[in-house]
Protein backbone atom coordinates (compact mmCIF):
# COMPACT_ATOMS: atom_id res chain seq x y z
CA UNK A 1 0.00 0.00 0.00
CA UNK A 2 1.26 3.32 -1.20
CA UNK A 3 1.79 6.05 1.80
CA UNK A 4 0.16 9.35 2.14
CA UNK A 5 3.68 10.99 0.24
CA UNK A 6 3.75 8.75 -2.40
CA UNK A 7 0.08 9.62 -3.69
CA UNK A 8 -0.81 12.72 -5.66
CA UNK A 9 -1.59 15.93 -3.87
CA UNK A 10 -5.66 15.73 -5.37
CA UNK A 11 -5.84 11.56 -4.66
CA UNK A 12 -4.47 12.72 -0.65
CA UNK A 13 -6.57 15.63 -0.76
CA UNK A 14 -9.65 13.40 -1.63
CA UNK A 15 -8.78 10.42 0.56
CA UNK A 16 -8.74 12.64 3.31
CA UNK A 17 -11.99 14.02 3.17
CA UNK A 18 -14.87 13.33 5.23
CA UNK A 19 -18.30 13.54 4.32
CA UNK A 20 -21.22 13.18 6.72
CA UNK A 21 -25.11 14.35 7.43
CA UNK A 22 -26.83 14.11 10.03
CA UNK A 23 -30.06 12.72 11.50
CA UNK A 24 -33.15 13.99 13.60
CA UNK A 25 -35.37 11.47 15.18
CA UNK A 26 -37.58 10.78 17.96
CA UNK A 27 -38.68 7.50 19.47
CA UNK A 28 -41.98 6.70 21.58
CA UNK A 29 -41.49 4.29 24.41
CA UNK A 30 -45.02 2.70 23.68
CA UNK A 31 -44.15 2.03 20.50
CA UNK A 32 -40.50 0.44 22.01
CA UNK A 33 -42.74 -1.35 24.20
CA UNK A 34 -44.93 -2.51 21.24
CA UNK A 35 -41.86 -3.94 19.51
CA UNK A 36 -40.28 -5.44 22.61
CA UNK A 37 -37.36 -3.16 21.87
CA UNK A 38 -35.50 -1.44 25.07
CA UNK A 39 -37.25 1.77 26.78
CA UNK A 40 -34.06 3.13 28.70
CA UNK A 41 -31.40 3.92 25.98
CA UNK A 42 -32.04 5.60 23.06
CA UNK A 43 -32.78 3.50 20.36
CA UNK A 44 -30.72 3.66 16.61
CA UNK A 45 -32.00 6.85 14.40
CA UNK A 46 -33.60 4.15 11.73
CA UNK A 47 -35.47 2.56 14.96
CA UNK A 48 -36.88 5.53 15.84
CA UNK A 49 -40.44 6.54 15.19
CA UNK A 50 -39.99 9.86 13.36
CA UNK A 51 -37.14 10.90 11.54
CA UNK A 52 -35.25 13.41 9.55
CA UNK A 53 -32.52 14.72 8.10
CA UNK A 54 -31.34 18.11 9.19
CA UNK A 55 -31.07 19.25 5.43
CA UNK A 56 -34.94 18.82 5.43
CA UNK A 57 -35.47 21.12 8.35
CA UNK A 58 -33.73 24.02 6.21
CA UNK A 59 -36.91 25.88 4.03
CA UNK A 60 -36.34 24.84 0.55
CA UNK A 61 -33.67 22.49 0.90
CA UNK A 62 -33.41 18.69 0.82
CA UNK A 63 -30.70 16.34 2.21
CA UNK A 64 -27.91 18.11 3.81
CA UNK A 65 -24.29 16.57 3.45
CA UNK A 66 -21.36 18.62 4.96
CA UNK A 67 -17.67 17.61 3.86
CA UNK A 68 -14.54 18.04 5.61
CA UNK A 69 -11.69 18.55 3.24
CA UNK A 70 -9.65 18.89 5.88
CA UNK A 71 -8.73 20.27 10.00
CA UNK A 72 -9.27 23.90 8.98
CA UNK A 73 -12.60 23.50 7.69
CA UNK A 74 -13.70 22.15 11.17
CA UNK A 75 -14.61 24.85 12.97
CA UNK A 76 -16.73 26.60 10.50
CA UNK A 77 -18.79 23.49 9.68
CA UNK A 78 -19.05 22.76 13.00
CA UNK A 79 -20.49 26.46 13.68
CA UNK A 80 -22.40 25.78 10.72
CA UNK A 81 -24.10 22.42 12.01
CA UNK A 82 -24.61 23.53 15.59
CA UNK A 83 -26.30 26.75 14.44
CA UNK A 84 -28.64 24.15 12.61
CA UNK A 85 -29.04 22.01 15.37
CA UNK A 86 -29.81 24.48 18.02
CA UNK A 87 -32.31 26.58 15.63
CA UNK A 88 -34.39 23.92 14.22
CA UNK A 89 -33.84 20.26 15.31
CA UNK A 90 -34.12 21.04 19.12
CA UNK A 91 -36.70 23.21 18.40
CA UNK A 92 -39.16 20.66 16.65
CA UNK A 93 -37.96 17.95 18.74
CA UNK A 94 -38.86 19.68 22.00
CA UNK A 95 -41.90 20.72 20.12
CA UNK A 96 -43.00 16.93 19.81
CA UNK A 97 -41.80 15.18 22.94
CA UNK A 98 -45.34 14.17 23.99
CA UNK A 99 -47.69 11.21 22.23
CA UNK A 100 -50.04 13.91 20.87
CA UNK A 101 -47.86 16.74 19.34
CA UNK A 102 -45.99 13.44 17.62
CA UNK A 103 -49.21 12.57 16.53
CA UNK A 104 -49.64 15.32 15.16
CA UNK A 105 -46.17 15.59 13.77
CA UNK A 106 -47.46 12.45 12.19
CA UNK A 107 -50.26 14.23 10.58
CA UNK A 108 -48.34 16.78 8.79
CA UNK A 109 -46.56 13.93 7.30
CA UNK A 110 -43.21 16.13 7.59
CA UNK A 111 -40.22 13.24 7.61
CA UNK A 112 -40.35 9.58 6.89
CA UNK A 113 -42.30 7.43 4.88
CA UNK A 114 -45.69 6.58 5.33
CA UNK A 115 -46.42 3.16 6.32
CA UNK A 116 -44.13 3.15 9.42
CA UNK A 117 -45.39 6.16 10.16
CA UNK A 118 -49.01 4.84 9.84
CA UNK A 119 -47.73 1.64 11.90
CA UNK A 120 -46.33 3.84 14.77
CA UNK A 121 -49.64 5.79 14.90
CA UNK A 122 -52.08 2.71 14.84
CA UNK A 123 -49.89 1.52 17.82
CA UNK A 124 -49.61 5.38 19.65
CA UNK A 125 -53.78 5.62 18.80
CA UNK A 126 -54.55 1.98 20.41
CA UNK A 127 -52.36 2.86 23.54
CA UNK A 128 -54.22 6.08 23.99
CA UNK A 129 -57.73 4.31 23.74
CA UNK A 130 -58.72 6.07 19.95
CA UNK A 131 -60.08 2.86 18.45
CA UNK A 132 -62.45 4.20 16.56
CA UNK A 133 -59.36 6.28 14.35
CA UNK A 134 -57.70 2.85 13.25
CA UNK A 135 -60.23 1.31 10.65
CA UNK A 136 -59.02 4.83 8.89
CA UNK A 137 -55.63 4.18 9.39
CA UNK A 138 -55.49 0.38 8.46
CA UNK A 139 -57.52 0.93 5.27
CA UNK A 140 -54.53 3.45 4.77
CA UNK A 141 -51.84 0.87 5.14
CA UNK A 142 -54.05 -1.53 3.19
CA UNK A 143 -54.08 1.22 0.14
CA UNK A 144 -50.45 1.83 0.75
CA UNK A 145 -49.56 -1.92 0.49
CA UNK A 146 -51.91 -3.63 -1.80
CA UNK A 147 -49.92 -6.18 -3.84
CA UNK A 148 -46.51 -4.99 -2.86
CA UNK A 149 -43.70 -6.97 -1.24
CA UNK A 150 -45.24 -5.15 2.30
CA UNK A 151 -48.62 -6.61 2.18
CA UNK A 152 -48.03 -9.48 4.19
CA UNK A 153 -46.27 -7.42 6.80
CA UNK A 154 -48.76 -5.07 6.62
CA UNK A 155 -51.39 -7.45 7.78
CA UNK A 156 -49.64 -9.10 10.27
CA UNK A 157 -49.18 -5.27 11.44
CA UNK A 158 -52.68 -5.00 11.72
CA UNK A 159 -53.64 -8.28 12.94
CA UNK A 160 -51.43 -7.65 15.82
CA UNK A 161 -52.60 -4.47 17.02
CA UNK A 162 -56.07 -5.86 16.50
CA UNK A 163 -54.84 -8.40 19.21
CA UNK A 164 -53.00 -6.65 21.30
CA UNK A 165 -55.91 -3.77 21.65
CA UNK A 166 -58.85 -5.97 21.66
CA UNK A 167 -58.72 -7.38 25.08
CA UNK A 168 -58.55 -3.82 26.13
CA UNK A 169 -61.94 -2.82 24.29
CA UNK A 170 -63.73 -6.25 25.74
């Protein structure tokens, strides 16, 4: 393997560079519960129940990636980052640390995809005694996942929440 001196200046330059983004998410313990996952450590951003990337939180912007050709341009993307952070992650995650305003979150449909979203909500909406919002929500899934690889899933989704909420509703 050729050392660092022995490349060219652009192939050390590149090789050196870091590139990263970063994620926003938010977890439910009911729905950790749900899933048998643990309650008391945060869970992995792709476990979580809502997420986003910070790029998405900027108005008119998509997916955010910073790079790092180097130590000097440290400080300014981490001023950069933090500045984001600080003035709209914490923001809209403080915003939604309760079941409802995630809920809600939820209904705005502003990060993730739909069917775990819907998933998460049948399970949040059955916890919190609103049976009579999850025919809605399961025809939903049902539209989402008609004849797709997710059907099957999706109805073992749904037959377990029917399950799991039923005994509460007898």
């Amino acid at each position: 393997m050729l050392g660092p001196d022995q490349l060219p200046k652009e192939l050390v330059f590149i090789r050196a560079r870091k590139k990263f983004t970063v994620n926003v998410a938010i977890a439910a313990k009911r729905v950790l519960h749900f899933y048998d996952e643990p309650e008391d450590k945060s869970p992995l951003h792709y476990k979580c129940h809502w997420e986003v990337r910070l790029g998405q939180l900027i108005p008119g912007n998509g997916d955010c990636w910073w790079t790092l050709p180097g130590e000097p341009s440290y400080l300014p993307v981490l001023a950069e980052v933090k500045e984001l952070v600080v003035g709209r992650a914490v923001p809209i995650v403080k915003e939604h640390l309760t079941e409802e305003r995630l809920l809600e979150l939820w209904d705005q449909n502003v990060g993730g995809f739909e069917y775990p979203t819907l998933k998460y909500k049948s399970i949040l909406l059955g916890e919190r005694g609103r049976f009579e919002e999850l025919p809605a929500i399961f025809e939903r899934i049902r539209e989402i996942c008609r004849g797709g690889l997710a059907q099957a899933g999706a109805e073992q989704h749904i037959a377990q929440v029917r399950q799991r909420f039923c005994l509460k509703v007898q």
